[in-house]
Protein backbone atom coordinates (compact mmCIF):
# COMPACT_ATOMS: atom_id res chain seq x y z
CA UNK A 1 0.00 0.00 0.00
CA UNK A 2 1.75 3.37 -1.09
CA UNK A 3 1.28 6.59 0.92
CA UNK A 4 1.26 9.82 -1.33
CA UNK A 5 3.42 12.13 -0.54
CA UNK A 6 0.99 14.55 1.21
CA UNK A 7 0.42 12.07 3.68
CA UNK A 8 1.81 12.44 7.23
CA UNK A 9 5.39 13.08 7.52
CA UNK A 10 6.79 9.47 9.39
CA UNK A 11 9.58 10.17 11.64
CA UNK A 12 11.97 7.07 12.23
CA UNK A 13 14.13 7.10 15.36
CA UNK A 14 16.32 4.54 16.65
CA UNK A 15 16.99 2.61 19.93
CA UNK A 16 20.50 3.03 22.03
CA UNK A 17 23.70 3.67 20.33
CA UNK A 18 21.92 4.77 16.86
CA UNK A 19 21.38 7.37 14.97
CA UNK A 20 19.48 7.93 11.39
CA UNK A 21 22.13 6.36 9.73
CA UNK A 22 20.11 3.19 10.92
CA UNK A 23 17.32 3.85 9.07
CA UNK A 24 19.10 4.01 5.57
CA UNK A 25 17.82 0.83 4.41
CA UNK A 26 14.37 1.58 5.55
CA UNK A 27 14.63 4.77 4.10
CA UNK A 28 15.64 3.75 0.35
CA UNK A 29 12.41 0.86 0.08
CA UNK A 30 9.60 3.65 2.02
CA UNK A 31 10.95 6.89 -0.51
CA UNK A 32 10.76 4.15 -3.89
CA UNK A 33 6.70 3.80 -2.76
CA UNK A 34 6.59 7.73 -2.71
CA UNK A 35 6.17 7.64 1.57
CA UNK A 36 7.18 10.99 3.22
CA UNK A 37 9.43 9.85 6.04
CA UNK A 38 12.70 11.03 7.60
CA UNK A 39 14.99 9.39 10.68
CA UNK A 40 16.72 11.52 12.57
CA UNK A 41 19.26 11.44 15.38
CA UNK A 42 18.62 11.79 19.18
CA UNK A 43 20.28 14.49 20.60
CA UNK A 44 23.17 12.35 22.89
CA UNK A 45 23.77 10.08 20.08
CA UNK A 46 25.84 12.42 17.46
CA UNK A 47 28.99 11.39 17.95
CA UNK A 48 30.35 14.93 16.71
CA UNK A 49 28.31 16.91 19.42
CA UNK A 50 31.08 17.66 22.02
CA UNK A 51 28.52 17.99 25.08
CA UNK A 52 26.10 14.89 23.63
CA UNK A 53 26.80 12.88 27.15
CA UNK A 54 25.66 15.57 29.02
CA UNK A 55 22.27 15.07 27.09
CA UNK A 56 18.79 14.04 28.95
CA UNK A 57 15.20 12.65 27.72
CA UNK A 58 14.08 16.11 28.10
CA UNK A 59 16.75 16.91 25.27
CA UNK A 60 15.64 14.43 23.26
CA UNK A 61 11.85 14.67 23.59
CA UNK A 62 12.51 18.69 22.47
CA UNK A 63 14.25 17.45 19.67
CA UNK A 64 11.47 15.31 18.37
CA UNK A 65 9.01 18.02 18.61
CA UNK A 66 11.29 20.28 16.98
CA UNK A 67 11.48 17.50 14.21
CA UNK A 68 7.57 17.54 13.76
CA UNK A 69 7.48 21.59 14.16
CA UNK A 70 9.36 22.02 11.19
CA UNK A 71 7.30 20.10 8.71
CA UNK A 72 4.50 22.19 9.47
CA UNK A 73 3.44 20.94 13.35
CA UNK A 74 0.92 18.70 11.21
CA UNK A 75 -0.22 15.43 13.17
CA UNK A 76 3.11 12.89 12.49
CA UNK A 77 4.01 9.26 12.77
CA UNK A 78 6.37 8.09 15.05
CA UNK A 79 8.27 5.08 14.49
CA UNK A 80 10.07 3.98 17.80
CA UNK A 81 12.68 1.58 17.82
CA UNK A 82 13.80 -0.26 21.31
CA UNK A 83 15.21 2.85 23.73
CA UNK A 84 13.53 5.28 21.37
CA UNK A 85 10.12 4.58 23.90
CA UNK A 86 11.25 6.41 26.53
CA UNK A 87 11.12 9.89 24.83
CA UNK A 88 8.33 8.96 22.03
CA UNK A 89 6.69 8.55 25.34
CA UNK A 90 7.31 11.51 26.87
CA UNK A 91 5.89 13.44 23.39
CA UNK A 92 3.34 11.55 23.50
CA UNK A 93 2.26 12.73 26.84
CA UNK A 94 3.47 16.74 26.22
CA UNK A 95 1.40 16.81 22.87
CA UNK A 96 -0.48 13.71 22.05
CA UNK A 97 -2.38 16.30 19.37
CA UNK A 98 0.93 15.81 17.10
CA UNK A 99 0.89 12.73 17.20
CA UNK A 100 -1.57 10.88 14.71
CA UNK A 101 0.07 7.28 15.10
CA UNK A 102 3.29 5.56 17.10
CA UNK A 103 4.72 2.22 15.57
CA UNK A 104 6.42 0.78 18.20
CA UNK A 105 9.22 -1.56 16.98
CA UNK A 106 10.43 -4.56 19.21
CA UNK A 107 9.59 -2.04 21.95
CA UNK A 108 6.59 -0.32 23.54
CA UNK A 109 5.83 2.77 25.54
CA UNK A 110 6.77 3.08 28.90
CA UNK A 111 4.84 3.42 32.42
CA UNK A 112 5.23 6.70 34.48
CA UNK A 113 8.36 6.66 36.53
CA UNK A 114 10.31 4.04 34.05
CA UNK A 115 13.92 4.56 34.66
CA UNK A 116 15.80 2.57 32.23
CA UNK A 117 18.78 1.91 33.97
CA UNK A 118 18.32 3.04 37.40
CA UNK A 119 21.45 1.16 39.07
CA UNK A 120 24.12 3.22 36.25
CA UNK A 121 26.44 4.78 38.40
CA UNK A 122 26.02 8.79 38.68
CA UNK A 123 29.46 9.34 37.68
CA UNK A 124 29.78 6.79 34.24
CA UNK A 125 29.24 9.67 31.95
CA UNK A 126 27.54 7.00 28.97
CA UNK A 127 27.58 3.63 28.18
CA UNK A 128 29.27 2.14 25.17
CA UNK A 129 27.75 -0.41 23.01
CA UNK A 130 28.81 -3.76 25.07
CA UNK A 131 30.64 -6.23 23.02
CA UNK A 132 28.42 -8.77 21.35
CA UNK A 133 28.62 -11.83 23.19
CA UNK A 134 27.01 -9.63 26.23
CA UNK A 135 24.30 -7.86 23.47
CA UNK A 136 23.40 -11.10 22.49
CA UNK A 137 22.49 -12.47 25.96
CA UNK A 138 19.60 -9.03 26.34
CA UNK A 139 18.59 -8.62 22.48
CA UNK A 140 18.50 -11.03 19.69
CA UNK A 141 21.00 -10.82 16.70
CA UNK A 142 19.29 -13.10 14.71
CA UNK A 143 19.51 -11.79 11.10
CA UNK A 144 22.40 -10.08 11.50
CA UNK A 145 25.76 -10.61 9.19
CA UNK A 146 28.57 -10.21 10.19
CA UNK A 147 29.31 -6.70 7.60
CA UNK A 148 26.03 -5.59 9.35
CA UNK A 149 27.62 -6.36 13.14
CA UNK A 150 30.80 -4.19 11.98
CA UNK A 151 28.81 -0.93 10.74
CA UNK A 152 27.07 -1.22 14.24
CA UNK A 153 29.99 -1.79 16.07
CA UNK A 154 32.24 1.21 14.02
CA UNK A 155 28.86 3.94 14.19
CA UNK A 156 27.66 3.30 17.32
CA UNK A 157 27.48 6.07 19.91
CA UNK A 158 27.96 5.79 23.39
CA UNK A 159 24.44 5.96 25.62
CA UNK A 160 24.41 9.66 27.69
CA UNK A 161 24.33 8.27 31.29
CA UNK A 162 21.67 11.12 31.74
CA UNK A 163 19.32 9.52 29.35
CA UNK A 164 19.81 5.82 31.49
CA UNK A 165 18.99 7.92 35.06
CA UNK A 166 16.08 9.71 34.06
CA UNK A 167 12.71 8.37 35.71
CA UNK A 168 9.77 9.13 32.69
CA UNK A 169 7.61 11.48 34.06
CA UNK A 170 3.86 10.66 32.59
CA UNK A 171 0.63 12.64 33.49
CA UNK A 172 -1.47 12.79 30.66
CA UNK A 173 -3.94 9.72 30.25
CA UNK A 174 -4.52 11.50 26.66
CA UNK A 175 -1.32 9.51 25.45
CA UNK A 176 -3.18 6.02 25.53
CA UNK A 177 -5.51 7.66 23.31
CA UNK A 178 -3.05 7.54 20.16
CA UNK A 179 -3.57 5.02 18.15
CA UNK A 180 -0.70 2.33 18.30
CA UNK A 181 0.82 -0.20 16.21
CA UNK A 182 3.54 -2.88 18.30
CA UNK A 183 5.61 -4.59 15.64
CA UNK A 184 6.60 -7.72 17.74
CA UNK A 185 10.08 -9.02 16.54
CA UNK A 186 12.32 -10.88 18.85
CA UNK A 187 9.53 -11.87 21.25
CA UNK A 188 6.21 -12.76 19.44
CA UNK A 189 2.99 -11.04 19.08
CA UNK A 190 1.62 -14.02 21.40
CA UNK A 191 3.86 -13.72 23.95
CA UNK A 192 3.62 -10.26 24.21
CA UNK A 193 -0.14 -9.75 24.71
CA UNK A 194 0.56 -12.94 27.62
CA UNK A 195 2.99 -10.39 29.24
CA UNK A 196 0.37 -7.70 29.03
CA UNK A 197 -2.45 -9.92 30.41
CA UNK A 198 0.35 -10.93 33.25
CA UNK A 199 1.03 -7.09 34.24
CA UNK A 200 4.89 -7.56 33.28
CA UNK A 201 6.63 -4.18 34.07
CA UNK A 202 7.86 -4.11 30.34
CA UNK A 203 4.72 -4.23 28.83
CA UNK A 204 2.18 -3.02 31.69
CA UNK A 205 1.37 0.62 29.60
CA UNK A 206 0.14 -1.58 26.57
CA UNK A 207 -2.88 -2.83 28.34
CA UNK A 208 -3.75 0.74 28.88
CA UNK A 209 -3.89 1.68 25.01
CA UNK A 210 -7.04 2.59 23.57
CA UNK A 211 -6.21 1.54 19.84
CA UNK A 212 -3.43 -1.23 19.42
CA UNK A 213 -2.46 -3.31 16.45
CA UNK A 214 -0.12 -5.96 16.80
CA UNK A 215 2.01 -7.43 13.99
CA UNK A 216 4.45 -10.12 14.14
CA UNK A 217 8.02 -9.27 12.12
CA UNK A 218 9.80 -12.42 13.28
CA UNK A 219 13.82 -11.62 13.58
CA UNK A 220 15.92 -10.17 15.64
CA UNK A 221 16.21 -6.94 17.98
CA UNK A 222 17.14 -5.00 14.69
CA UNK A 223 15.26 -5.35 12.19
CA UNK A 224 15.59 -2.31 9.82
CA UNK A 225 18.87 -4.37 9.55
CA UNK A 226 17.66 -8.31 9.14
CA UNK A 227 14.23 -7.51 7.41
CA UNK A 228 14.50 -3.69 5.91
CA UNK A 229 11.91 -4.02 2.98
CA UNK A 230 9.03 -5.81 5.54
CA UNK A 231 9.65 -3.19 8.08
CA UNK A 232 9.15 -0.45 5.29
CA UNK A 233 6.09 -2.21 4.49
CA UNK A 234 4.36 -2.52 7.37
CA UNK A 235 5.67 1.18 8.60
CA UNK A 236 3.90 1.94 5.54
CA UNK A 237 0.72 0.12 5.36
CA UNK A 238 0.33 1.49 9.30
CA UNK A 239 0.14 5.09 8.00
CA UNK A 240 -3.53 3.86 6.14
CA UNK A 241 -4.70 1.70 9.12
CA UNK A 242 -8.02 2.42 10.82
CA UNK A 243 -7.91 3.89 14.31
């Protein structure tokens, strides 16, 4: 299903350690169907800003409105990979008017008070990408190559410790109002939704959405990497899909 270019603009932003460059593959199949969409980079994770580790959500939750304000403060789409839910969620609470639909990716939003990482010491300033072997015991590599694994490994930006620290601070119940789309990769649609029903901490806001689709893309923790052209498909075909 192609989305004319008049459509809502579709904002890609990545998880930990990435920036737009992520997205390139994604990028190439949505533009060839004529889809408006950009990625962008998180403020924190450009490796040329000099004060990026000093960064916080707040940072990064201004940047994304910022993002939307300049094509026009029109209604968007948010596509949020992994650690990309903690400040989609905290737009999504500010101004859930700009947002017209979030596509979660292998992630979710987060619950009010959500601290990623809340044992990171106060003085580690960030936190590198870990070497593989530990990566692949909390996130699935299926579908990754090995040329893939060494563009992560050279591009990949350290996490600001600021951004791990922060506790999400949530007030507005109009956020559950936006309708959602979970794209369920390394853990299964099923699974999931038995997570919800069990009230796991990960996936306790989902039960509190108002309009949820969930779609299985089965492969690994990345997969604008392993499975590019289905991703762009189904980021896509969730522009045209009924609230």
């Amino acid at each position: 299903m192609t989305t004319a270019t008049n459509g809502p603009t579709i904002i890609l932003i990545a998880g930990h350690w990435l920036g737009a460059w992520a997205w390139d593959e994604v990028l190439e199949h949505l533009k060839t169907k004529g889809t408006r969409a950009i990625a962008m980079t998180l403020p924190g994770l450009d490796g040329n800003d000099p004060e990026r580790a000093a960064k916080t959500l707040n940072d990064q939750a201004d940047a994304i409105l910022g993002v939307i304000s300049q094509h026009g403060n029109q209604p968007a789409i948010l596509v949020a990979h992994s650690g990309a839910n903690a400040p989609v969620s905290l737009v999504l609470d500010r101004h859930p008017d700009l947002v017209r639909r979030v596509v979660w990716v292998d992630s979710g939003p987060v619950a009010a008070g959500s601290v990623f990482a809340p044992d990171f010491p106060d003085d580690a300033h960030e936190l590198p990408l870990p070497s593989f072997d530990v990566l692949a015991q909390q996130a699935s590599l299926e579908g990754l190559s090995e040329e893939v694994l060494e563009r992560f490994q050279a591009l990949a930006v350290p996490e600001p410790g600021p951004v791990l620290r922060q506790p999400v601070e949530l007030t507005n119940e109009a956020r559950r109002n936006v309708p959602t789309v979970l794209v369920c990769c390394s853990i299964s649609s099923e699974q999931v939704m038995e997570l919800v029903r069990a009230g796991h901490p990960m996936f306790a806001e989902v039960a509190n959405l108002e309009h949820l689709n969930v779609i299985d893309l089965p492969t690994g923790h990345w997969p604008m990497w392993s499975r590019p052209r289905d991703l762009a498909e189904l980021i896509d075909s969730a522009t045209s899909l009924d609230s």
